[in-house]
Protein backbone atom coordinates (compact mmCIF):
# COMPACT_ATOMS: atom_id res chain seq x y z
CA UNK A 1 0.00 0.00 0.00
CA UNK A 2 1.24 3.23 -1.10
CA UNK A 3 1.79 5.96 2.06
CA UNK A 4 0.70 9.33 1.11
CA UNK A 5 3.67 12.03 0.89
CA UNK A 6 1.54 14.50 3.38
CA UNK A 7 -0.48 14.51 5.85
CA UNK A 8 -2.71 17.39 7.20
CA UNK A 9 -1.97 16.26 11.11
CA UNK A 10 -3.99 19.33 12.61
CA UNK A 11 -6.37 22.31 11.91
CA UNK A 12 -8.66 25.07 12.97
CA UNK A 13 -11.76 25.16 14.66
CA UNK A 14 -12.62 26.11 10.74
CA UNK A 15 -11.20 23.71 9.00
CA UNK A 16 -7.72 25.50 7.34
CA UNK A 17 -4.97 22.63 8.10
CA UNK A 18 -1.78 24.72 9.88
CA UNK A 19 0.27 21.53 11.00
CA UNK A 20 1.58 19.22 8.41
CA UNK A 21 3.95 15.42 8.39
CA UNK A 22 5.94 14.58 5.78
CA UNK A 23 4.95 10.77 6.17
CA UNK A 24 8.38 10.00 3.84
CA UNK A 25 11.13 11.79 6.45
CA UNK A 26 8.81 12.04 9.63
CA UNK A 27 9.30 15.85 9.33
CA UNK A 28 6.44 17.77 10.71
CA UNK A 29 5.84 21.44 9.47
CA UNK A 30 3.78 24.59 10.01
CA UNK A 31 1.60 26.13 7.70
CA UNK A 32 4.74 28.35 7.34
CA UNK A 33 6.95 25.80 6.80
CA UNK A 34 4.83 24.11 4.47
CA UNK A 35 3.78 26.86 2.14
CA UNK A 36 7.55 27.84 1.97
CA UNK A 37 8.96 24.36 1.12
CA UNK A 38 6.17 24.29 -1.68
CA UNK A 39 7.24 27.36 -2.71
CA UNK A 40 10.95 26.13 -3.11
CA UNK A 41 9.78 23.15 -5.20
CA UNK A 42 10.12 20.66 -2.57
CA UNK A 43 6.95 19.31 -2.72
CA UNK A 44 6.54 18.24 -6.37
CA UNK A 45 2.55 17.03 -6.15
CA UNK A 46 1.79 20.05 -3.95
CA UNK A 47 1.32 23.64 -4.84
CA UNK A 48 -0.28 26.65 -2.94
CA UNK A 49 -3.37 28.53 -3.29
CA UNK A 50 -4.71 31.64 -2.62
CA UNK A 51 -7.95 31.32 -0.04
CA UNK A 52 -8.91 34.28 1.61
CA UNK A 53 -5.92 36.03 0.73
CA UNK A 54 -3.98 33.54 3.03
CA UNK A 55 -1.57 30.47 0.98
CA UNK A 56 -2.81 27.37 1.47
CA UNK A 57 -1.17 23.85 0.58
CA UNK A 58 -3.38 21.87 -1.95
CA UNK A 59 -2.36 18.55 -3.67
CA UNK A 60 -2.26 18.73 -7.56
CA UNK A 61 -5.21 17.91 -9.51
CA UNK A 62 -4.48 14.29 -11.05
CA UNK A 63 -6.32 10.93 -10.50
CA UNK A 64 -3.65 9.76 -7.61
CA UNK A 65 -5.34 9.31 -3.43
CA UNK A 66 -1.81 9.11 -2.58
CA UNK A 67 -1.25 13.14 -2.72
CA UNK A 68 -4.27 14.47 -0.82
CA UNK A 69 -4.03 16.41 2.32
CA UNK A 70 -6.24 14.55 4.60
């Protein structure tokens, strides 16, 4: 079975994900952290979106399970 890259680990009382583990290196990130190492093209099946003016990880649009922020 195939371990997804990232996983959303915790989030507001609204729903926005702001903690983040890389389920490949153990590595847990911030929002912050996240959005920045997406930004350096760390992340190749991620990229970030604008939401309410705020970035905001998303996985790529494809057919894969295996990339989505749960």
């Amino acid at each position: 079975m195939l371990t997804k890259e990232v996983t959303a680990i915790a989030q507001t009382q609204t729903g926005r994900n702001i903690r983040f583990r890389d389920n490949l290196t153990g590595k847990v990130m911030s929002l912050k952290q996240f959005v920045e190492a997406i930004d350096r093209g760390l992340y190749h099946h991620y990229h970030n979106r604008r939401i309410g003016g705020r970035k905001t990880p998303c996985s790529n649009p494809d057919f894969s399970r295996f990339n989505n922020l749960n």
